[in-house]
Protein backbone atom coordinates (compact mmCIF):
# COMPACT_ATOMS: atom_id res chain seq x y z
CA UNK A 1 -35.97 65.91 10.47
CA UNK A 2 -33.20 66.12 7.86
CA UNK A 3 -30.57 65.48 10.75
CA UNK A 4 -32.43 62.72 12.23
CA UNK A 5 -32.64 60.36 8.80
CA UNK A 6 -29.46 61.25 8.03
CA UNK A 7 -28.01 59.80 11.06
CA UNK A 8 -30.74 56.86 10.63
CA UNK A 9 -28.99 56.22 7.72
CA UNK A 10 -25.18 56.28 9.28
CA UNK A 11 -26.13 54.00 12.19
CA UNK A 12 -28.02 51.62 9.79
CA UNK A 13 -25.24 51.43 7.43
CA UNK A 14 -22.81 51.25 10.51
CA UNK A 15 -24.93 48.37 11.85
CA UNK A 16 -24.73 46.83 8.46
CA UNK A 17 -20.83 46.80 8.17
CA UNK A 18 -20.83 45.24 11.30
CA UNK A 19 -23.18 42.64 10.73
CA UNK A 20 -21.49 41.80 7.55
CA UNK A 21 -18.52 41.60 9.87
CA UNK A 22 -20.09 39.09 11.97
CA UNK A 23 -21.54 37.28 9.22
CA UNK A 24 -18.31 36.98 7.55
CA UNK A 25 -16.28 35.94 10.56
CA UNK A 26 -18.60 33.03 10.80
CA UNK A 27 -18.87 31.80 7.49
CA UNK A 28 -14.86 31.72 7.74
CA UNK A 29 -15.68 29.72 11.07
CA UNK A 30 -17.83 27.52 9.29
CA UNK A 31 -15.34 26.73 5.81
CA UNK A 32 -12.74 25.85 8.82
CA UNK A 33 -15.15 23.33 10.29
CA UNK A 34 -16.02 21.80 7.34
CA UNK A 35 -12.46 21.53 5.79
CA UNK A 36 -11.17 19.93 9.51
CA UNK A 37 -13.92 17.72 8.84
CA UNK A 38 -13.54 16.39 5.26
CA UNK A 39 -9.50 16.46 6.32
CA UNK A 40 -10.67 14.17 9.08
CA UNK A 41 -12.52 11.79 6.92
CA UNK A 42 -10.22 11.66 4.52
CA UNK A 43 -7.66 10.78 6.89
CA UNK A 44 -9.81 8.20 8.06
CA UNK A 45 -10.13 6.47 4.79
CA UNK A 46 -6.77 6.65 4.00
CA UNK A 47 -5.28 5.08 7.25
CA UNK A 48 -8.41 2.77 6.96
CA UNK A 49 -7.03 1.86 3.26
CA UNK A 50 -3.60 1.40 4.66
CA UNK A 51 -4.71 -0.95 7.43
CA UNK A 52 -6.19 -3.38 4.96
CA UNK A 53 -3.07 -3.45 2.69
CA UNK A 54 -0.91 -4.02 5.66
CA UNK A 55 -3.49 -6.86 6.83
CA UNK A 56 -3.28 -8.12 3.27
CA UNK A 57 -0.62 -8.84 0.69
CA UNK A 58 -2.71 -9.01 -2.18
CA UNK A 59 -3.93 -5.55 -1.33
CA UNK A 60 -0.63 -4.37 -0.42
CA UNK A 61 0.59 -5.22 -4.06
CA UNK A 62 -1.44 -2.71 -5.29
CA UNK A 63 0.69 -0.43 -3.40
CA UNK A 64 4.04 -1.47 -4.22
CA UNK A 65 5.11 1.11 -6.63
CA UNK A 66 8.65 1.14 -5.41
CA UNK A 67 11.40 1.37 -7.95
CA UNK A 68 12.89 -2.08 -6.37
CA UNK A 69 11.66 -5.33 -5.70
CA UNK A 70 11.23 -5.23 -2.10
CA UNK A 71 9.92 -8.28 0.28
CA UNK A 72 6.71 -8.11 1.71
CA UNK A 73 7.69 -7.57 5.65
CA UNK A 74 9.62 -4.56 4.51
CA UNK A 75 6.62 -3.41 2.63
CA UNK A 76 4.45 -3.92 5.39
CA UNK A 77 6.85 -2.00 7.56
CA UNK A 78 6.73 1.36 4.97
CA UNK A 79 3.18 1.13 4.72
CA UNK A 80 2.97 1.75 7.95
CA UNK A 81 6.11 4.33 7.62
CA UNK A 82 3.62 6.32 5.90
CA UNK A 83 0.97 6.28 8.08
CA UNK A 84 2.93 7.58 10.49
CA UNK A 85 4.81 10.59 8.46
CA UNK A 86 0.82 11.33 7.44
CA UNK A 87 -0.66 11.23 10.43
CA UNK A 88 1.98 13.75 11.91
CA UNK A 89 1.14 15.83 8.44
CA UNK A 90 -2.82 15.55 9.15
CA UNK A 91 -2.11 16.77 12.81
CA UNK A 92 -0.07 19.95 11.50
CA UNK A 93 -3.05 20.54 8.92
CA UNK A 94 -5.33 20.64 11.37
CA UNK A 95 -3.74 22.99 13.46
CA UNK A 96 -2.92 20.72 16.07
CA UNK A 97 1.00 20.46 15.87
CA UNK A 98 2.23 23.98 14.38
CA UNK A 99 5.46 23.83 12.09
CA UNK A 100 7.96 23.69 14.69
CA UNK A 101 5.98 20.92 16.54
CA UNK A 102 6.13 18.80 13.50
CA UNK A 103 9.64 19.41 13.12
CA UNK A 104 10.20 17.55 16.40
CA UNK A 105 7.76 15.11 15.38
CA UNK A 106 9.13 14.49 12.30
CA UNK A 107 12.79 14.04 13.76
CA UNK A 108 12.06 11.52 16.69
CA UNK A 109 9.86 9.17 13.23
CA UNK A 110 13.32 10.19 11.23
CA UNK A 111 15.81 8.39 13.97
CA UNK A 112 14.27 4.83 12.65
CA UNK A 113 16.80 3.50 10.19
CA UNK A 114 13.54 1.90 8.60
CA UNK A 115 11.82 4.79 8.09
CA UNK A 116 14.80 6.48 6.42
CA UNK A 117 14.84 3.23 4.19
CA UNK A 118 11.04 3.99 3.33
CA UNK A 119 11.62 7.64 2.42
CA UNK A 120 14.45 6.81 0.29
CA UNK A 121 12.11 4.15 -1.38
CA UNK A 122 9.80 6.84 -2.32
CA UNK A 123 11.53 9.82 -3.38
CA UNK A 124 10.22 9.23 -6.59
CA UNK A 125 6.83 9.83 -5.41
CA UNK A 126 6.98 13.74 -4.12
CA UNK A 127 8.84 14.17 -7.51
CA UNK A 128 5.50 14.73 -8.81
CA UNK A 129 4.39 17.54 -6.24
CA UNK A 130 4.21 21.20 -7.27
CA UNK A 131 7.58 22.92 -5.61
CA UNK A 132 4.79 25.01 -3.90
CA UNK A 133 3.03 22.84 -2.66
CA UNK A 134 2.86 22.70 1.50
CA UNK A 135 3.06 18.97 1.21
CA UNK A 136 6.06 19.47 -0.95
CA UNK A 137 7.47 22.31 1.52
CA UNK A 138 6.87 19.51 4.15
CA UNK A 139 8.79 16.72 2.23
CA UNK A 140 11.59 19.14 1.80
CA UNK A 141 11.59 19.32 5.56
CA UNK A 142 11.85 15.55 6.27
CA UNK A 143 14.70 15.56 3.65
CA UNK A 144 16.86 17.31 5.49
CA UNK A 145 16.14 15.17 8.78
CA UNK A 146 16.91 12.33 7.05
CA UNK A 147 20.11 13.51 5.04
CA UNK A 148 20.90 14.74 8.70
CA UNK A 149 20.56 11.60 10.40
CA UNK A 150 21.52 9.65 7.30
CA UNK A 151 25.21 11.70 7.67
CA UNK A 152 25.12 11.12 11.69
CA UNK A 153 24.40 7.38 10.82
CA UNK A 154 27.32 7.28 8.67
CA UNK A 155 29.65 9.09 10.82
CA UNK A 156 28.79 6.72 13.84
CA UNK A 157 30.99 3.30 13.80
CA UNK A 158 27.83 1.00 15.18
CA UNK A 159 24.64 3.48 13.64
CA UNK A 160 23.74 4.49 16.99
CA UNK A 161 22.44 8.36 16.62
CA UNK A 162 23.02 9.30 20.14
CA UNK A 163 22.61 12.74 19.10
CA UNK A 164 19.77 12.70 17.00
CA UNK A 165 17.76 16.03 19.02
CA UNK A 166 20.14 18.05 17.85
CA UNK A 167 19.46 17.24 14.04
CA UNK A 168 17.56 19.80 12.42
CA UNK A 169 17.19 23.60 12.58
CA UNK A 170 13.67 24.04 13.42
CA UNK A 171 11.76 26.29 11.03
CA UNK A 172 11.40 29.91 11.70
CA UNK A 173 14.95 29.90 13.56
């Protein structure tokens, strides 16, 4: 009888570990549900919050917190700079685009002279972000595109970047 409780005991604490296993595995399931989700809203609002400043110069002024006077077209034209470099951001966070994915991604949005113009514009706001930050590991990224193309730009009597693909070494290579 001795025998038979004491393996009672080592297949009910074996069930145990696995059903903490299982319990576990979809608790993490559900935290990586819920952060996609409140990701997704968030990104929501702020392309929402965007839309209207871009519809709007009065709420587009609220925005402006370049270091330079800029017109309102070109202000237009970097709010919607930025919803582009964060949607491509929100995509990677979500695990739909992995890092060298949004490399790529980030390169083809870095060929626009304007959007090169925007980042320049506000350097001064991922000043502020933690070197450790992934968003600041991500900025560092699109820095390098668009010294890159910047320099290929430069080099190039009309602008053209005819070889922009090759800008870049992807990350992890």
């Amino acid at each position: 009888m001795a025998t038979q409780n004491s393996g009672m005991r080592r297949l009910g604490s074996a069930t145990r570990a696995r059903l903490a296993v299982a319990v576990g595995a979809v608790v993490e399931r559900s935290t990586r549900q819920r952060r996609r989700t409140v990701l997704t809203e968030q990104h929501r609002l702020h392309f929402d919050l965007l839309c209207k400043a871009m519809d709007d110069p009065a709420l587009a002024a609220v925005l402006d917190t370049y270091e330079r006077e800029i017109p309102p077209e070109t202000q237009r034209q970097y709010l919607f700079a930025n919803a582009l470099y964060v949607n491509a951001l929100y995509f990677h966070r979500i695990g739909a685009l992995n890092l060298v994915e949004l490399h790529g991604h980030l390169r083809v949005i870095c060929r626009n002279r304007i959007f090169r113009e925007y980042w320049a514009a506000t350097q001064h706001h991922r000043e502020s972000l933690p070197d450790s930050s992934e968003e600041a590991a991500l900025g560092r990224m699109t820095e390098g595109l668009v010294q890159e193309l910047n320099n290929l730009a430069d080099d190039t009597d009309d602008g053209d970047l005819e070889e922009w693909w090759v800008v870049g070494q992807p990350p992890g290579e």
